[in-house]
Structures are given as C-alpha cells and as structure tokens.
PDB file of N, CA and C in Angstrom:
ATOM      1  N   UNK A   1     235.834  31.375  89.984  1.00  0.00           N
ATOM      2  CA  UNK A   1     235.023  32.517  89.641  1.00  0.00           C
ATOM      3  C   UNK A   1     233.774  32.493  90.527  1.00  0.00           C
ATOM      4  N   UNK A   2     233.433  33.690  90.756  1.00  0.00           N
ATOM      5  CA  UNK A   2     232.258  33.566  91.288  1.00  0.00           C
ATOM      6  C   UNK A   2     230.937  33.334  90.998  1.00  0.00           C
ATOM      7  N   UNK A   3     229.855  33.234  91.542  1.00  0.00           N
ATOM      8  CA  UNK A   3     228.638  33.328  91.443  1.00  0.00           C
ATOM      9  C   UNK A   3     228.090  34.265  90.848  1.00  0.00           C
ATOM     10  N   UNK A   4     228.489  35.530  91.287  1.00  0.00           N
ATOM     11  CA  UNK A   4     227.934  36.876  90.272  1.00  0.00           C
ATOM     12  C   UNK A   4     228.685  37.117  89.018  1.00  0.00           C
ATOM     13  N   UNK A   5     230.377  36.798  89.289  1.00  0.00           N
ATOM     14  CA  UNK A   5     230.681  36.674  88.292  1.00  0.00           C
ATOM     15  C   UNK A   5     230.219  35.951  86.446  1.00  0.00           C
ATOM     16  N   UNK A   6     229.952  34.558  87.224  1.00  0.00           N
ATOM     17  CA  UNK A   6     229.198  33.431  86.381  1.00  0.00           C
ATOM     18  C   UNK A   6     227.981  34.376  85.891  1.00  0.00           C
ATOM     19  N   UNK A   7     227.229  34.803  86.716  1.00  0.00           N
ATOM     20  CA  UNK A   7     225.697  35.462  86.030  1.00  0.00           C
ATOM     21  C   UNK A   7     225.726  36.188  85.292  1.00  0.00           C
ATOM     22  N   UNK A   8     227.123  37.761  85.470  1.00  0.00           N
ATOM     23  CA  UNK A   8     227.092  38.363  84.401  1.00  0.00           C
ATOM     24  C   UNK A   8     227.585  38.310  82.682  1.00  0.00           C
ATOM     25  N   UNK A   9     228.550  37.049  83.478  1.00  0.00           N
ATOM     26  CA  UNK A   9     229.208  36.146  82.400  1.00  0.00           C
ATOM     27  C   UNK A   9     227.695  35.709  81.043  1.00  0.00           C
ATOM     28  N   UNK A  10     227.004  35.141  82.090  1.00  0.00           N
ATOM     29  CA  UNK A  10     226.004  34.375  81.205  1.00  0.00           C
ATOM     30  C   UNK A  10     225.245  35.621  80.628  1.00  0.00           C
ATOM     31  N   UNK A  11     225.233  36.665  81.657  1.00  0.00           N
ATOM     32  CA  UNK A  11     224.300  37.642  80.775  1.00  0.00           C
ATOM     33  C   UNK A  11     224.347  38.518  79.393  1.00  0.00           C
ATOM     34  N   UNK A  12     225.472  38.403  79.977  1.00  0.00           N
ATOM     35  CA  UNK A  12     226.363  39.239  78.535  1.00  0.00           C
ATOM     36  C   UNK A  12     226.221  38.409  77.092  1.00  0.00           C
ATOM     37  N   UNK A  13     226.616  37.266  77.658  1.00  0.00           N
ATOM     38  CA  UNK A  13     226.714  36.099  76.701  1.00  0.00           C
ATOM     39  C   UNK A  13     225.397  36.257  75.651  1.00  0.00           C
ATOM     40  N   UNK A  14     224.175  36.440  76.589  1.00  0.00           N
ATOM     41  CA  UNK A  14     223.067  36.428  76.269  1.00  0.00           C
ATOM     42  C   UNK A  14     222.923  37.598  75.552  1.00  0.00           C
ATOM     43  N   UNK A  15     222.794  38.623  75.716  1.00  0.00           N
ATOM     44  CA  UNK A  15     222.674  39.694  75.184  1.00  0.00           C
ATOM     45  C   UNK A  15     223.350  40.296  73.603  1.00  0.00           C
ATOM     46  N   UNK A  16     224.791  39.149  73.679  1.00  0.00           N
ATOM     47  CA  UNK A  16     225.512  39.480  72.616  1.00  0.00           C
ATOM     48  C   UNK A  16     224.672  38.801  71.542  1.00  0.00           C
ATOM     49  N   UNK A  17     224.244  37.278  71.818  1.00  0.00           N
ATOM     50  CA  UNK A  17     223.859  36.254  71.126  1.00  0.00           C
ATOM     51  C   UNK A  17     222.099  37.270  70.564  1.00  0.00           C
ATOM     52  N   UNK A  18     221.876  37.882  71.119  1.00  0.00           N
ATOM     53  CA  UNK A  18     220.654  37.936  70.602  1.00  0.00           C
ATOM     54  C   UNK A  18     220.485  39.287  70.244  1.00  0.00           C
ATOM     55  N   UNK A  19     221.339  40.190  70.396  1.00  0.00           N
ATOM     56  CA  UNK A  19     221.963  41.093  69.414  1.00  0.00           C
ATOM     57  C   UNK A  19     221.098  42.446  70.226  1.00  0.00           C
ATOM     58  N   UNK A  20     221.044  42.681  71.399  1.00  0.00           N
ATOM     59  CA  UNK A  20     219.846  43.606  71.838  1.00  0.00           C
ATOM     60  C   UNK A  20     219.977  43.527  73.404  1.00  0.00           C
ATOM     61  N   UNK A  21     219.810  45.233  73.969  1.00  0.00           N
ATOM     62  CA  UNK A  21     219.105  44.192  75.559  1.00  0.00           C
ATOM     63  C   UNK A  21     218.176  45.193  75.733  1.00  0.00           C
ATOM     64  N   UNK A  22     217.533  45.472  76.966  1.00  0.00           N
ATOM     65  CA  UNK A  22     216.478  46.526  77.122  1.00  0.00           C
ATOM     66  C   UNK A  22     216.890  46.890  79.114  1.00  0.00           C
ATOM     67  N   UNK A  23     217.322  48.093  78.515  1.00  0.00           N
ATOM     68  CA  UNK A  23     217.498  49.307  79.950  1.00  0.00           C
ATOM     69  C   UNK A  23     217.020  48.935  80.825  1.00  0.00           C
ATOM     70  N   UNK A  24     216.802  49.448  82.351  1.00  0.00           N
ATOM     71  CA  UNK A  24     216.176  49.433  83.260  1.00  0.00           C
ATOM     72  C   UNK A  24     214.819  50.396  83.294  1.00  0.00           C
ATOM     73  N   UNK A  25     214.694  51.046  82.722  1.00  0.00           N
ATOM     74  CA  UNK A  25     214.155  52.280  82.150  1.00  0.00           C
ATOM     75  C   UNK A  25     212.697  51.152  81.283  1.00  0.00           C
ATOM     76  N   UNK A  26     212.992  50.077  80.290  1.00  0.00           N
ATOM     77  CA  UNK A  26     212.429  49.582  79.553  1.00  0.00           C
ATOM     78  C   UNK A  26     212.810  49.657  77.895  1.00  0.00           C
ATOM     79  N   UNK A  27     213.744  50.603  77.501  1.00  0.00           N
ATOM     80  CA  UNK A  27     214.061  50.705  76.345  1.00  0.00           C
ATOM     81  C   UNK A  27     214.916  49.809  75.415  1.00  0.00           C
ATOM     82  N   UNK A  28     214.807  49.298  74.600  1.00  0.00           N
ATOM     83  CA  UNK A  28     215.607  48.550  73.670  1.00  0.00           C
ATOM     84  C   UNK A  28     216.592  49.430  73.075  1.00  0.00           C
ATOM     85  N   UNK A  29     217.754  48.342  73.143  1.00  0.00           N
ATOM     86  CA  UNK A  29     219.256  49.105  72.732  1.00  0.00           C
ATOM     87  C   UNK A  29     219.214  47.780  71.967  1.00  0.00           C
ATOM     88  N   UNK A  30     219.863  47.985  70.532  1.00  0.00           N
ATOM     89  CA  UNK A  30     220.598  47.162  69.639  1.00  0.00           C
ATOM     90  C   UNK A  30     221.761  47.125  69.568  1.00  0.00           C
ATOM     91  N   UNK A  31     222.501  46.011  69.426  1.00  0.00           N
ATOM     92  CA  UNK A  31     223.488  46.280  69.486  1.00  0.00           C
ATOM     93  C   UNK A  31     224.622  45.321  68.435  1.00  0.00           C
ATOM     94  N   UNK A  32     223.650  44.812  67.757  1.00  0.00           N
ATOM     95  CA  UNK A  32     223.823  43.701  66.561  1.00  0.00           C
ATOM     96  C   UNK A  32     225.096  43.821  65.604  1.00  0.00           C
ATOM     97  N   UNK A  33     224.206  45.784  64.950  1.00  0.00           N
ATOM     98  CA  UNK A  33     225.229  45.766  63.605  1.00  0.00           C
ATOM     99  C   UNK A  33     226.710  46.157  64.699  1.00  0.00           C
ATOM    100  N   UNK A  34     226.445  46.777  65.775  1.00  0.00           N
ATOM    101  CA  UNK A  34     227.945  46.705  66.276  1.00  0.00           C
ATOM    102  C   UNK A  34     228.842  45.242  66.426  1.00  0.00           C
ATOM    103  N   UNK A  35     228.189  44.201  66.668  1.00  0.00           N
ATOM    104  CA  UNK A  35     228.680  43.300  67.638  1.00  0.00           C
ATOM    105  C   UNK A  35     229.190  42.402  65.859  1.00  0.00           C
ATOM    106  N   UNK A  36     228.483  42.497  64.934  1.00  0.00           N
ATOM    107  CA  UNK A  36     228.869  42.430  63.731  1.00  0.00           C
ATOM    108  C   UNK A  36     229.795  42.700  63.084  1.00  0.00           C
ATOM    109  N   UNK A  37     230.667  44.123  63.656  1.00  0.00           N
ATOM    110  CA  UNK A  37     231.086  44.916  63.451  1.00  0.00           C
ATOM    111  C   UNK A  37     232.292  44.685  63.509  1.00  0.00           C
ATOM    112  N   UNK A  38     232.516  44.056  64.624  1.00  0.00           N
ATOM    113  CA  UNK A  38     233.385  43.749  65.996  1.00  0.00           C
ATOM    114  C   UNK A  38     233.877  42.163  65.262  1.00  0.00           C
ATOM    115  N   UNK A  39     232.743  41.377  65.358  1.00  0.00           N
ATOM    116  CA  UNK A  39     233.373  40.230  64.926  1.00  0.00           C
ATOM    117  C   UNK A  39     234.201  40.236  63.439  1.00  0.00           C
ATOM    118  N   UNK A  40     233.566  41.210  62.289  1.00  0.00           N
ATOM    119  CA  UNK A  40     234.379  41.028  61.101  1.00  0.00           C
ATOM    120  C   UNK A  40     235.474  41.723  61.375  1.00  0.00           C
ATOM    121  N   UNK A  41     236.303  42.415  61.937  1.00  0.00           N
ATOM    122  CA  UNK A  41     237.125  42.894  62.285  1.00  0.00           C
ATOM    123  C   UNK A  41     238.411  42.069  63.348  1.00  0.00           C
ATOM    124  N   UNK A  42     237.415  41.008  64.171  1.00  0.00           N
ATOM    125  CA  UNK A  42     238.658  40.502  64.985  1.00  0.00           C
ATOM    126  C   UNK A  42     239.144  39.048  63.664  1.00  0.00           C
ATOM    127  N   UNK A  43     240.796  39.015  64.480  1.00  0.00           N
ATOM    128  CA  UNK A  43     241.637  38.668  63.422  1.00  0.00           C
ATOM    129  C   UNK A  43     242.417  37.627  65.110  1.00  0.00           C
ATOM    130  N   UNK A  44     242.598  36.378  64.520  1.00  0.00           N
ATOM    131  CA  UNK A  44     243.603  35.510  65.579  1.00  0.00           C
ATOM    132  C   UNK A  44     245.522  35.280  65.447  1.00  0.00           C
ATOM    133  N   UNK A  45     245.835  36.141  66.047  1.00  0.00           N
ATOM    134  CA  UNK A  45     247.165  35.560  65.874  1.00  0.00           C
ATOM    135  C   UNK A  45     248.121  35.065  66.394  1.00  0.00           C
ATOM    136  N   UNK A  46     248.643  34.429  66.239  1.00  0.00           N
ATOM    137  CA  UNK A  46     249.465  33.392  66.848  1.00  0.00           C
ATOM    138  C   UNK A  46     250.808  33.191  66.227  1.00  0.00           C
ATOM    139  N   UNK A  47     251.345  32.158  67.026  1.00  0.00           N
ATOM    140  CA  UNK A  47     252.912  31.579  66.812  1.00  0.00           C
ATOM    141  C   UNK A  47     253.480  31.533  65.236  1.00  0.00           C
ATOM    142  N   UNK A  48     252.317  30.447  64.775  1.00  0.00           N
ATOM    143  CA  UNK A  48     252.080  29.359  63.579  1.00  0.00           C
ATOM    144  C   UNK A  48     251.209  29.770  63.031  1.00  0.00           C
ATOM    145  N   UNK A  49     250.487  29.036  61.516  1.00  0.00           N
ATOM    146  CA  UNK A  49     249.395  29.349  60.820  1.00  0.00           C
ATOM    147  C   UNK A  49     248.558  27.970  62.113  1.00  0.00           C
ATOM    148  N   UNK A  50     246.840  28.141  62.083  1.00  0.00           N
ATOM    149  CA  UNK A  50     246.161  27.946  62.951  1.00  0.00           C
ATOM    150  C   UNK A  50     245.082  26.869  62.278  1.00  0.00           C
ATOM    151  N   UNK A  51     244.350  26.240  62.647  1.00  0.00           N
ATOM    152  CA  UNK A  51     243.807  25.221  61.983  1.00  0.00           C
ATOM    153  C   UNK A  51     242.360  26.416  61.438  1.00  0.00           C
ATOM    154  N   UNK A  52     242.092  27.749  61.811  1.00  0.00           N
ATOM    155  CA  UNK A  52     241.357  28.384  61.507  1.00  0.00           C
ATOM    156  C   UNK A  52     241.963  29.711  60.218  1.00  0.00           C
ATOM    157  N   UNK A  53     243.265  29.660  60.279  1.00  0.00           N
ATOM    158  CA  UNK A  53     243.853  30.182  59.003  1.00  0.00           C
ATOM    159  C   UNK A  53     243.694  29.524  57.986  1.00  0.00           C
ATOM    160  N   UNK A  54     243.556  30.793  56.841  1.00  0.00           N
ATOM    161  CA  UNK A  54     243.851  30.433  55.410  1.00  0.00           C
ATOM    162  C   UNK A  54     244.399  30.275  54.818  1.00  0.00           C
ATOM    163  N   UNK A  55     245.193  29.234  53.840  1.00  0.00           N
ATOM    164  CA  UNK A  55     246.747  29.242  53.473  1.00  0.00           C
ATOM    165  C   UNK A  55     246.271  30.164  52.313  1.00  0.00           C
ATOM    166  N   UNK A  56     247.496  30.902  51.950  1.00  0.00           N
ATOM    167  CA  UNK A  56     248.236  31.930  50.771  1.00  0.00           C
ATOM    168  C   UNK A  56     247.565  31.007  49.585  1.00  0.00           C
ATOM    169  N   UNK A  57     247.177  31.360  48.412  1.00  0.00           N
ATOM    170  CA  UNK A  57     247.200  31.155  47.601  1.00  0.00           C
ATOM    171  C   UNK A  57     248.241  30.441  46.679  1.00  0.00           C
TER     172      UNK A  57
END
C-alpha cells in the first residue's frame, strides 16, 4: 500500500473514532449518530458460529 494510501487510511480512521471532521471551508460535520448507526446494524457472517456469536438460547 502506499504512502497516501496509509494517510488516508489513518485519516479516516481518525475521523470515524472521534465521530466528526471539519471541511476545508472550516465547518464541523458530525458524523457520530451515523457511524453509530452503521455499527448497530453491521452483523458478521460466516461459515460456523464465531467466537463473537451468540449461542441460541
């Protein structure tokens, strides 16, 4: 991977983690309750049950 690749990698990273970024312009964008949003919604699936699955009741 590249070099710029790596940076935007990290930037993003950053931006997700802290729930916000701010434009070029200067403006703050949130982006929290989305990214919130996003995570209660993703689901892992696989082959097998996963050491992060829940067994059935």
């Amino acid at each position: 991977m590249s070099a710029r690749l790596r940076s935007i990698a990290r930037e993003t990273e950053s931006i997700v983690l802290a729930g916000r970024y701010r434009t070029s312009e200067g403006r703050e964008v949130s982006i929290g309750p989305d990214v919130a949003t996003a995570l209660a919604g993703t689901r892992l699936h696989g082959a097998g049950p996963s050491a992060c699955s829940k067994s059935p009741p």
